[in-house]
Protein backbone atom coordinates (compact mmCIF):
# COMPACT_ATOMS: atom_id res chain seq x y z
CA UNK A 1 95.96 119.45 99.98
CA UNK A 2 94.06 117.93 102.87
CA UNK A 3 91.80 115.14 101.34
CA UNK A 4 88.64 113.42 103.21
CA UNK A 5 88.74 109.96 101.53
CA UNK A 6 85.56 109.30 104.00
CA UNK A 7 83.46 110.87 101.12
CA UNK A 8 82.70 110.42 97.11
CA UNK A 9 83.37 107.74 95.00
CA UNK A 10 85.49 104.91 96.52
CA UNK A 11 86.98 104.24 93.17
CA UNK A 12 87.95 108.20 92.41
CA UNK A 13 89.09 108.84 95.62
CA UNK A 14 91.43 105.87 95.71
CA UNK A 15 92.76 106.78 92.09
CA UNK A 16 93.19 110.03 92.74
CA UNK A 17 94.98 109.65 95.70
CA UNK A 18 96.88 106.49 94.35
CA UNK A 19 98.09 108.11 91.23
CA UNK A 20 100.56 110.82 92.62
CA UNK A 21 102.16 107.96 95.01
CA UNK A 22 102.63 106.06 91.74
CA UNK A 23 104.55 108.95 90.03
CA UNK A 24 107.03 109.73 93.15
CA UNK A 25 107.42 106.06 93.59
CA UNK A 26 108.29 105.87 89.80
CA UNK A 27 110.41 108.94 90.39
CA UNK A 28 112.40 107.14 93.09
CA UNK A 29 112.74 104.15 91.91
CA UNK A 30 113.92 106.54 88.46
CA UNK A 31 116.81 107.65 91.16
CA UNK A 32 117.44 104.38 92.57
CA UNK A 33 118.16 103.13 88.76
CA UNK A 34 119.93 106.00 87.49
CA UNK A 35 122.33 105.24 90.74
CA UNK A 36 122.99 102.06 89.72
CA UNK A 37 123.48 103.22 85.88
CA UNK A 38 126.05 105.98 87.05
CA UNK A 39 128.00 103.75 89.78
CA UNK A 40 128.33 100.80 87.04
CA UNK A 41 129.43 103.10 84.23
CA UNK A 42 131.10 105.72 85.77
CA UNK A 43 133.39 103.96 88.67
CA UNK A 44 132.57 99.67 87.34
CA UNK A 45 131.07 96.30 87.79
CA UNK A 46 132.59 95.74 91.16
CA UNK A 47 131.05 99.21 92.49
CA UNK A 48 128.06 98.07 91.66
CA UNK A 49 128.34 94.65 93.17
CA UNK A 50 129.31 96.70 95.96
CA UNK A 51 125.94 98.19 96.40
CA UNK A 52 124.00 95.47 95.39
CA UNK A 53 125.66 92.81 97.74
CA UNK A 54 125.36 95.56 100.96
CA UNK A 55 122.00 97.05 99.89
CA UNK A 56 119.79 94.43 101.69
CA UNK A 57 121.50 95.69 104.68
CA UNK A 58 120.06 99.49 104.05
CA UNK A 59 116.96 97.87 102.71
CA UNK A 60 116.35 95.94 106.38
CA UNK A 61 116.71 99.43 108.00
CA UNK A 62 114.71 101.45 105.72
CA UNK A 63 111.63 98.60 105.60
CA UNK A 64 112.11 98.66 109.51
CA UNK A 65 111.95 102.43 109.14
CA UNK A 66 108.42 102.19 106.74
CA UNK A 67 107.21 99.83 108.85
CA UNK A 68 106.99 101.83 111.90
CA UNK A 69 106.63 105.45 110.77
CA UNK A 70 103.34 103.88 108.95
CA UNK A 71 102.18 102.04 111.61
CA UNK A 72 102.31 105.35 113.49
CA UNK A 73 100.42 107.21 111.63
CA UNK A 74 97.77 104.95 111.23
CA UNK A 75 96.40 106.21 114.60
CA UNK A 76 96.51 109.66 112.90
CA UNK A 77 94.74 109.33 109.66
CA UNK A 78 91.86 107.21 112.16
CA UNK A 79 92.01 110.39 114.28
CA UNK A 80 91.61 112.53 111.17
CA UNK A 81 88.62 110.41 109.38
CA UNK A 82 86.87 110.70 113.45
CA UNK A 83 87.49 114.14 112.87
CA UNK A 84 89.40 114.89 115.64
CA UNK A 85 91.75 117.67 115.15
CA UNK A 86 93.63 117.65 118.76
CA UNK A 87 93.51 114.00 118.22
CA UNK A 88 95.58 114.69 115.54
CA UNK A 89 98.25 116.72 116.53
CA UNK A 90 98.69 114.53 119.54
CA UNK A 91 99.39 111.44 117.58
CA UNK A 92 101.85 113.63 115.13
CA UNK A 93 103.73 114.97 118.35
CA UNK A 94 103.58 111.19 119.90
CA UNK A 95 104.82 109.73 116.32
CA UNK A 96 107.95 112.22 116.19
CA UNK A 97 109.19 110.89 119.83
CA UNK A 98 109.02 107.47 118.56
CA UNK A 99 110.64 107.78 115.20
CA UNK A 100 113.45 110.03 116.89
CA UNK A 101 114.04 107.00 119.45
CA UNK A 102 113.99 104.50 116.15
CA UNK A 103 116.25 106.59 113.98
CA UNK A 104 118.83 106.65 117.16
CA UNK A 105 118.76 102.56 117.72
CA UNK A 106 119.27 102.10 114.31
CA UNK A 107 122.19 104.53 113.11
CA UNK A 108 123.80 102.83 116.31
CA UNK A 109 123.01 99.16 115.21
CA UNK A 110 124.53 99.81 111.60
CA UNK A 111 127.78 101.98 112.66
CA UNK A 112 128.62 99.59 115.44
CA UNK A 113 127.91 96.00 113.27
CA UNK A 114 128.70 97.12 109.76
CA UNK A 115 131.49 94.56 109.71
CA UNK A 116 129.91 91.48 111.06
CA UNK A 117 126.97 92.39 109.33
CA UNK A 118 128.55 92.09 106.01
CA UNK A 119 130.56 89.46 106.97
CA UNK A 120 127.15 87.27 107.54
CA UNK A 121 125.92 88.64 103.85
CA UNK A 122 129.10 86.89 102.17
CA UNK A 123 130.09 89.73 100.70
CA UNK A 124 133.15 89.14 98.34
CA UNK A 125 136.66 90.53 99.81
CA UNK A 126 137.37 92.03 96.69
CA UNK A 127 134.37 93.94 97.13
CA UNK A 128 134.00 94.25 100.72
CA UNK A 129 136.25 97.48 101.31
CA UNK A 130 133.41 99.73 98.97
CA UNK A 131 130.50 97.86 100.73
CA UNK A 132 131.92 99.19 103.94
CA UNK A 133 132.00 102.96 103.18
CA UNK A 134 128.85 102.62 101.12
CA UNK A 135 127.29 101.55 104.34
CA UNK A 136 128.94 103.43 106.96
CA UNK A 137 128.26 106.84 104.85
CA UNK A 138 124.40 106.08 104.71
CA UNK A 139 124.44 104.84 108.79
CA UNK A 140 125.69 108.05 109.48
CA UNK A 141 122.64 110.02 107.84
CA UNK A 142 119.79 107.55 108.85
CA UNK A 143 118.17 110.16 111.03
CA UNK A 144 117.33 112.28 108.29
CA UNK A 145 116.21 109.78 106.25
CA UNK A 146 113.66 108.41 108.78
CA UNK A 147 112.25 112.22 109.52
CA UNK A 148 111.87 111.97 105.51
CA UNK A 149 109.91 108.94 105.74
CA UNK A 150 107.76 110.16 108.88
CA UNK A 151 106.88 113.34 107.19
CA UNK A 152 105.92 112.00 104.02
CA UNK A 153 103.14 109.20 106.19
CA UNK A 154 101.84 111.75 108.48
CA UNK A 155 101.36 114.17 105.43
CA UNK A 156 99.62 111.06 103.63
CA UNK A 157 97.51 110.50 106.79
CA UNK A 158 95.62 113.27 106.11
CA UNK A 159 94.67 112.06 102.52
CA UNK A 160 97.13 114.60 101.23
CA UNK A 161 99.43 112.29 98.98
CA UNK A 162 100.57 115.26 95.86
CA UNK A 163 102.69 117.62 98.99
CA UNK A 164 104.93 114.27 99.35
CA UNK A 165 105.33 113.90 95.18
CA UNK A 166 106.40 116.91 95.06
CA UNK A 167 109.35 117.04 97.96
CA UNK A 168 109.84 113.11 96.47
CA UNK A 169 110.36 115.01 93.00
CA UNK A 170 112.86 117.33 94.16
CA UNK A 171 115.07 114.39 96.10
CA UNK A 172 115.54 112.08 93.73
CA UNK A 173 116.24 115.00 90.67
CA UNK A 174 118.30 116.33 93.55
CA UNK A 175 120.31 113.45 94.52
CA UNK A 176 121.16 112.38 90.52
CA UNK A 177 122.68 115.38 90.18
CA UNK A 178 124.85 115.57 93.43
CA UNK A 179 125.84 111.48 92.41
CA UNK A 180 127.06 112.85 89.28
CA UNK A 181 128.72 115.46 90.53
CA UNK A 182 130.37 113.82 93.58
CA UNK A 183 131.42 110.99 91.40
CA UNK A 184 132.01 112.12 87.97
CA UNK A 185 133.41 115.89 88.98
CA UNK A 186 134.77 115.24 92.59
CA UNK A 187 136.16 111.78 92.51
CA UNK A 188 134.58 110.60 95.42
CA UNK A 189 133.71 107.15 93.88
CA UNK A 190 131.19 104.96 95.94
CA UNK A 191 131.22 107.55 98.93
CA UNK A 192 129.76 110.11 96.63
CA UNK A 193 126.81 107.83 96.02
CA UNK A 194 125.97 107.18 99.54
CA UNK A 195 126.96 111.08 100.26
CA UNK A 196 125.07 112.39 97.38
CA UNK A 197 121.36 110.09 98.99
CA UNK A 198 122.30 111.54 102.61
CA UNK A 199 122.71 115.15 101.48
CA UNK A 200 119.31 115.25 99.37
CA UNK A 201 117.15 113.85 101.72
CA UNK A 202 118.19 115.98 104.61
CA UNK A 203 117.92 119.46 102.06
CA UNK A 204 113.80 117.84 101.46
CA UNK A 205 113.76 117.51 105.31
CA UNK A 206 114.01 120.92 105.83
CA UNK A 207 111.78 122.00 102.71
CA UNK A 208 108.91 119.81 103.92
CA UNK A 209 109.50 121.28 107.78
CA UNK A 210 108.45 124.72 106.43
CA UNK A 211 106.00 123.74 103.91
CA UNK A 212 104.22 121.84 106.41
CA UNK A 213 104.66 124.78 109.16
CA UNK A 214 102.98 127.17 106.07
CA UNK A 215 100.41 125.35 104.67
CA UNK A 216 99.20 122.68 106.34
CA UNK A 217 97.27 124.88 109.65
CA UNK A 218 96.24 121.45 111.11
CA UNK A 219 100.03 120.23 112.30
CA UNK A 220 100.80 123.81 113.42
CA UNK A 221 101.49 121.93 116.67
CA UNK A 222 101.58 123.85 120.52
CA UNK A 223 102.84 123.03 123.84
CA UNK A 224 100.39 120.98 125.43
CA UNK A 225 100.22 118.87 121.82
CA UNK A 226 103.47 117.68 123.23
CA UNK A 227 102.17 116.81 126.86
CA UNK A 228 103.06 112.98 126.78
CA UNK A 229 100.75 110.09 127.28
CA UNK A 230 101.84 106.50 127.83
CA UNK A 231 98.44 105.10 127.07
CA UNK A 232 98.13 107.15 123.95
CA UNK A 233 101.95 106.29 123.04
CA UNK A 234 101.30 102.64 123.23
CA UNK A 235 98.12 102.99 120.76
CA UNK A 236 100.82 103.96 118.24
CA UNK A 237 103.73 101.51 119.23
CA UNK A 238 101.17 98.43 119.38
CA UNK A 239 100.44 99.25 115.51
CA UNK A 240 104.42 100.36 114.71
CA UNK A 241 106.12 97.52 116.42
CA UNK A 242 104.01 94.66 114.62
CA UNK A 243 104.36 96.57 111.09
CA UNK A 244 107.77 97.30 112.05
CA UNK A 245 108.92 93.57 112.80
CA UNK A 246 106.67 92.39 110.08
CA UNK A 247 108.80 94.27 107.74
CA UNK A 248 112.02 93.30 109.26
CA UNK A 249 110.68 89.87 108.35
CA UNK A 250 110.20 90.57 104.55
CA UNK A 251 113.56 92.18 104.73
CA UNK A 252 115.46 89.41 105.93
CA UNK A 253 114.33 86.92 103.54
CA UNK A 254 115.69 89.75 101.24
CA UNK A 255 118.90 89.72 102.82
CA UNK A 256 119.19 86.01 102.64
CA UNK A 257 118.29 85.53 99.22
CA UNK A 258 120.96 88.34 98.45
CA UNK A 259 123.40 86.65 101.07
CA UNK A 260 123.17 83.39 98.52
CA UNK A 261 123.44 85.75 95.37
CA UNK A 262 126.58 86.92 96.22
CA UNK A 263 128.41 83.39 97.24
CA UNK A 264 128.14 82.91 93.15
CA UNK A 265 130.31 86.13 92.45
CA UNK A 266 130.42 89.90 91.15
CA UNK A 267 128.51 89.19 87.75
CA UNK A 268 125.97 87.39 89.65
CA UNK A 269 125.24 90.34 91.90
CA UNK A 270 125.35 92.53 89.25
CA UNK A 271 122.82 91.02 87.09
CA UNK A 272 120.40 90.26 90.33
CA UNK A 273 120.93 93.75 91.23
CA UNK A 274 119.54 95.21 87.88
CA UNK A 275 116.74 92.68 87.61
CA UNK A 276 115.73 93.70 90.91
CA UNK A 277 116.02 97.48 90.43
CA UNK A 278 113.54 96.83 86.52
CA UNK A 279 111.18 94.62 88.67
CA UNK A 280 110.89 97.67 91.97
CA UNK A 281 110.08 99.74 88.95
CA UNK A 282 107.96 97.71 86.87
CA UNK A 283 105.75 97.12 90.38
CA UNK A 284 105.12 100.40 91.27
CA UNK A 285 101.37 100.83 90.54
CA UNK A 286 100.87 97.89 92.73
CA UNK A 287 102.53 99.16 95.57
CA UNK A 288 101.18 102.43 95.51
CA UNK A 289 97.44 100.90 94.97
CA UNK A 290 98.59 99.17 98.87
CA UNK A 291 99.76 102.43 100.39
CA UNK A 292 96.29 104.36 99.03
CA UNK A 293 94.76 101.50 100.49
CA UNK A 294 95.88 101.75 103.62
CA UNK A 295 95.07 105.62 104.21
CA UNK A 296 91.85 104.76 102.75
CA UNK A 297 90.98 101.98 104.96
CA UNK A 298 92.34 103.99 108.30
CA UNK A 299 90.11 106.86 107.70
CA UNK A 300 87.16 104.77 106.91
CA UNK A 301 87.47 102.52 109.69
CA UNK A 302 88.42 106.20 111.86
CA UNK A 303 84.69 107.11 110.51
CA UNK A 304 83.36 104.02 111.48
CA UNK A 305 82.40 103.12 107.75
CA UNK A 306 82.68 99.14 107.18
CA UNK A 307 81.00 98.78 103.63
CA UNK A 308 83.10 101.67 102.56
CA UNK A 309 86.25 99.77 102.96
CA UNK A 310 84.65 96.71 101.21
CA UNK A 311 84.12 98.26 98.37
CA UNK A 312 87.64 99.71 98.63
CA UNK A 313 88.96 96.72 98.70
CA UNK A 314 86.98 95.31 95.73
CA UNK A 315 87.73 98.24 93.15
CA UNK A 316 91.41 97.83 94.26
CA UNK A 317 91.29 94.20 93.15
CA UNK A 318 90.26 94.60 90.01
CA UNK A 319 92.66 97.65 89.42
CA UNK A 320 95.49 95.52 90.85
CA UNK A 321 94.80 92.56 88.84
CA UNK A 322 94.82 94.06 85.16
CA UNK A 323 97.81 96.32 86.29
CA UNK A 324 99.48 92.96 87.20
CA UNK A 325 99.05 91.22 83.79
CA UNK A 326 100.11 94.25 81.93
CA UNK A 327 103.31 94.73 83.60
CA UNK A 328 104.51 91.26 83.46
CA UNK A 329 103.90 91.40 79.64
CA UNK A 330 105.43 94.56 79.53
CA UNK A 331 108.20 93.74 81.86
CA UNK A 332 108.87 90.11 79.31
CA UNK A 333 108.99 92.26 76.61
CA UNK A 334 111.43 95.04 77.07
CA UNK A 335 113.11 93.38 81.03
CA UNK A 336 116.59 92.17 78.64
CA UNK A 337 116.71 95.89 76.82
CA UNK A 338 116.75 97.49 80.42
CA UNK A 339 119.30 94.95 81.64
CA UNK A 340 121.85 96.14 78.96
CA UNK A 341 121.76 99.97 80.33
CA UNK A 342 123.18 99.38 83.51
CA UNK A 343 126.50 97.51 82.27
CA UNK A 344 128.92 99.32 79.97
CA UNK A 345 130.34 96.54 77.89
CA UNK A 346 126.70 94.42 77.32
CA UNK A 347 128.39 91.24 78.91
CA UNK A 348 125.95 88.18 77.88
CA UNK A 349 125.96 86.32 80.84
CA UNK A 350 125.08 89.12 82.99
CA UNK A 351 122.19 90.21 80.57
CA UNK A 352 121.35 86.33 80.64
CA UNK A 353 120.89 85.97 84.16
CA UNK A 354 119.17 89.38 84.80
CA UNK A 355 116.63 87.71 82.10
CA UNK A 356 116.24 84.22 83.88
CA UNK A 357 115.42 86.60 86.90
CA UNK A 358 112.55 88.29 85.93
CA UNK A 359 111.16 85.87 83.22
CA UNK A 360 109.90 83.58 86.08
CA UNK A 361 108.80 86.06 88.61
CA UNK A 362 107.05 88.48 86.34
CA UNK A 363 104.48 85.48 86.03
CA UNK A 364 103.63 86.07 90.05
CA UNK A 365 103.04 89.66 90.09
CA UNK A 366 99.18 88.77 90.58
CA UNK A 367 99.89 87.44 94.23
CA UNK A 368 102.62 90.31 94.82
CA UNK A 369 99.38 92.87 93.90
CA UNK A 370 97.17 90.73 96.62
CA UNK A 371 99.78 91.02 99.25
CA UNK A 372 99.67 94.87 98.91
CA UNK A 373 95.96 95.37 98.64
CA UNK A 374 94.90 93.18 101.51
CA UNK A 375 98.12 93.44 103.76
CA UNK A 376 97.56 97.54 103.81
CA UNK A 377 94.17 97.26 104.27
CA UNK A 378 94.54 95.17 107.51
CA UNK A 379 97.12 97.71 108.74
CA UNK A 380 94.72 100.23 107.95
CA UNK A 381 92.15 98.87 110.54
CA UNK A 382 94.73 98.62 112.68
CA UNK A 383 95.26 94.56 112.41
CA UNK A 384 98.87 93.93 112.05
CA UNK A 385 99.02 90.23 113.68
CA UNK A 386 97.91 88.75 110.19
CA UNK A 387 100.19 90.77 108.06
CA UNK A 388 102.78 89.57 110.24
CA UNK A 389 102.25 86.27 110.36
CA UNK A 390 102.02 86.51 106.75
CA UNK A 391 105.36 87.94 106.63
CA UNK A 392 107.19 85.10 108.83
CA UNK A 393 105.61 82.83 106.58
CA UNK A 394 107.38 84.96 103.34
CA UNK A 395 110.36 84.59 105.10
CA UNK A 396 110.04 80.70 105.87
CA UNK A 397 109.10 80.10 102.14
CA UNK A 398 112.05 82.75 100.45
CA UNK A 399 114.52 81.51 103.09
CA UNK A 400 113.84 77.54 102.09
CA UNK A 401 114.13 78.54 98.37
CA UNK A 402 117.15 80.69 98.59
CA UNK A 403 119.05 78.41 100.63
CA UNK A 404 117.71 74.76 99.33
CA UNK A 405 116.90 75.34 95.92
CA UNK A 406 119.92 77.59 95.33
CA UNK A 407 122.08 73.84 96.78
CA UNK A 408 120.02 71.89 94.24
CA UNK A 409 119.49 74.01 90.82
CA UNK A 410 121.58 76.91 91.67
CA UNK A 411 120.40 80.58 90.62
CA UNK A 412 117.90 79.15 89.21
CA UNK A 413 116.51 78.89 92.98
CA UNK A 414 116.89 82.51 93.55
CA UNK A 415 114.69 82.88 91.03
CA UNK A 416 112.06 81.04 92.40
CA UNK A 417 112.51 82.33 95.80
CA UNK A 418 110.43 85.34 95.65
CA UNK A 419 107.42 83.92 93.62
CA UNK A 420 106.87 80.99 96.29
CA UNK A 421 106.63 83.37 99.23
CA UNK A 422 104.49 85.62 97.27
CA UNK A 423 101.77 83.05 96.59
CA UNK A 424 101.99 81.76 100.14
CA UNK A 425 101.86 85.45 102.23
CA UNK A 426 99.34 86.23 99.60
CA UNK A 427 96.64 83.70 100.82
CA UNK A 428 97.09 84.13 104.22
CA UNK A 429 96.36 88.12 103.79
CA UNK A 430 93.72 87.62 101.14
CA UNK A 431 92.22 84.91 104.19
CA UNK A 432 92.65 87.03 107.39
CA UNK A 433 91.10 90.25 105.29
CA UNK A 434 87.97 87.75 104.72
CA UNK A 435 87.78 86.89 108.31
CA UNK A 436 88.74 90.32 109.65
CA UNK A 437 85.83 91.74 108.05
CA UNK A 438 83.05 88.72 107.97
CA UNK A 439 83.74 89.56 112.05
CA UNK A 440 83.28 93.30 111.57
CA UNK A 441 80.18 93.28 109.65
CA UNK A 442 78.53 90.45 112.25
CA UNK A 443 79.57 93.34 114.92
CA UNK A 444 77.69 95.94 112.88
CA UNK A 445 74.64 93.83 112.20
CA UNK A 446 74.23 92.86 116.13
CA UNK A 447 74.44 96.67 116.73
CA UNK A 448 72.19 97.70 114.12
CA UNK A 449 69.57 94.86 115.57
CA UNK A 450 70.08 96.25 119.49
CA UNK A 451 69.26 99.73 117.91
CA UNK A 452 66.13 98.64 116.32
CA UNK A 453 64.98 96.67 119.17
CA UNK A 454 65.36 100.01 121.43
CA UNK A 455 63.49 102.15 118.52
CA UNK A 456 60.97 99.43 118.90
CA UNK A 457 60.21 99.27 122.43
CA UNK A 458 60.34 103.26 122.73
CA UNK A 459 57.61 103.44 119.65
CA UNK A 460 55.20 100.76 121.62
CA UNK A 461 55.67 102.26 124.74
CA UNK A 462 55.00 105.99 123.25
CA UNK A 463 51.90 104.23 121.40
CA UNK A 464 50.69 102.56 124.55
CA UNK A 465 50.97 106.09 126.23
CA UNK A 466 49.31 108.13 124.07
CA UNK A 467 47.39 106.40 121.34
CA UNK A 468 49.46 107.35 118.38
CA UNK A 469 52.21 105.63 116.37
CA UNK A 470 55.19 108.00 115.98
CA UNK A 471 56.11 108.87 112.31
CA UNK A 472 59.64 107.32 111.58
């Protein structure tokens, strides 16, 4: 259901649109887990060290992918909180040409350097043959995964964030069952797990396509929608690029701190792999507070509503921070029990290191719930220099703990790689989000003065004229 968040209670609104992205998130992280559970049991350790030591690879893509797809459709949740229907529609035809042209580049970019690619990651040659087909399987199906992704923001645009839980439902119930049928029942080993993701995403393609064309009247699109407009295509591309390169930034720090992972060998990956699957899960409410945030914030600033997003911002906060402390307890508590589920045989140093993992970064998650708030929010008013500089700064700070702390301690530096460029991207959103808006309300007050200096003038020239003061 189409949802004006430019209305109501700030806190509600942001709730109840926060609170179905937090159950498909949790749904699809669910998948992502149960993956990982059924390639480790089912096929072995070394599968999943496959997937874990070429996932960063995917992972660069897809953040690339979320990037850009939401930096499009920032433009049309502003167009939908100015109340611009045609507005709309323009921006969803101008945001399909774009993500067709992305989803294109980068199928071609992973088919062509798959092998140099995971040469650069150090992936192990024992496992190197499975990260290969893993890979190549997914490249091959990109496209349908970024129309997924593009579907799912421009539905969200329009404060609608339950249509996307449900097709997000569907997927990930959809592709456990094709993994366990294309491994267990087929044979198909690490293919089928790469298969089974490609073929359930494309199947919720085509179900959201005619959802969308039946119940959603507003992106029932016609010809001249699709008229094209350079100006109007770079308002989208100058929010998509910047979001877009900003995550390629975050995802590269990933990729290095994986890249030094796997040079300490398959039980290594395995055990980072499942401490970073419990912690993606564990964070959820966080990140889905950040993506409400940014719809929020877009139709707000669409509507021209400054103290509306302020006190967006402050009821996220708060949210943010409890959720923060009670997951880290949560996630100190139970993080070794979860560790054992994805190995079959309960090996101790893997559950061990999977522990040493998450007992240091669960005491960071405070910073990693700042970075979401305030990042999306920026995007959301369509400022995505800070959250990238923000983001090169991650990377600087991950990339100088994976690589020279990893030389000095060991894993032990991994596990202090993503905490350090937590606390430092988090200060420099939390800063430009204080500045950003300081600037924004000293543009409202100077208009609000010029408008009461007209209203004056007009009232003494009206009382000079005629004798009487005009009622306000």
């Amino acid at each position: 259901m189409i949802q004006d968040l430019t209305r109501g209670s700030p806190a509600q609104l942001i709730v109840r649109f926060a609170l179905p992205l937090l159950i498909g998130n949790i749904f699809q992280q669910l998948y992502q887990i149960s993956d990982i559970i059924i390639v480790g049991r089912l096929i072995g350790v070394e599968a999943l060290a496959a997937v874990g030591s070429s996932a960063p690879i995917y992972f660069v893509m897809l953040l690339i992918t979320l990037g850009f797809t939401g930096g499009l459709t920032v433009i049309t949740a502003q167009r939908f909180g100015a109340k611009d229907k045609d507005g709309v529609r323009r921006s969803v035809t101008h945001s399909i040409m774009a993500g067709m042209g992305l989803s294109l580049i980068s199928s071609f970019i992973l088919i062509v350097f798959l092998p140099q690619l995971l040469r650069l990651m150090n992936v192990p040659a024992e496992i190197m043959a499975d990260s290969y087909r893993f890979m190549v399987v997914l490249a091959a199906g990109f496209f349908m995964i970024v129309a997924y992704n593009l579907l799912s923001f421009i539905i969200r645009a329009l404060g609608d964030s339950k249509t996307p839980l449900y097709f997000l439902i569907f997927s990930s119930v959809l592709n456990i069952f094709l993994n366990l049928f294309l491994i267990y029942i087929l044979k198909l080993g690490i293919i089928g797990s790469a298969l089974g993701t490609v073929i359930a995403v494309s199947i919720s393609v085509a179900a959201c396509l005619l959802y969308i064309a039946k119940k959603f009247p507003i992106l029932r699109l016609t010809r001249k929608d699709w008229k094209f407009s350079w100006p109007f295509m770079k308002q989208h591309l100058n929010i998509a690029f910047p979001m877009a390169l900003q995550f390629s930034v975050l995802s590269v720090g990933l990729m290095i701190m994986q890249s030094v992972c796997n040079s300490f060998g398959p039980d290594t990956i395995a055990a980072f792999t499942s401490a970073l699957r419990i912690e993606q899960l564990a964070t959820q409410p966080l990140v889905a507070l950040g993506i409400a945030m940014a719809t929020y914030t877009a139709q707000n600033f669409g509507a021209g509503m400054v103290k509306r997003i302020r006190q967006g911002v402050r009821v996220s906060f708060l949210m943010s921070s409890g959720f923060s402390i009670f997951i880290a307890l949560l996630v100190r508590f139970v993080g070794e029990n979860m560790i054992q589920v994805f190995i079959e045989d309960g090996n101790p140093h893997i559950i061990e290191t999977g522990r040493m993992y998450l007992n240091i970064s669960t005491m960071f998650y405070f910073f990693l719930g700042m970075i979401f708030i305030f990042r999306n929010t920026l995007q959301g008013m369509g400022h995505s220099v800070i959250p990238l500089i923000a983001g090169i700064i991650e990377l600087a700070m991950r990339s100088f703990a994976a690589i020279y702390l990893a030389s000095k301690i060991g894993y032990l530096g991994i596990c202090w790689a993503s905490p350090i460029a937590w606390v430092g991207a988090a200060l420099v959103v939390i800063g430009g989000y204080i500045e950003t808006i300081r600037k924004m309300d000293h543009r409202y007050l100077k208009k609000h003065m010029a408008l009461s200096n007209s209203n004056a003038k007009e009232t003494h020239r009206l009382t000079e004229n005629t004798g009487f003061t005009p009622a306000e």
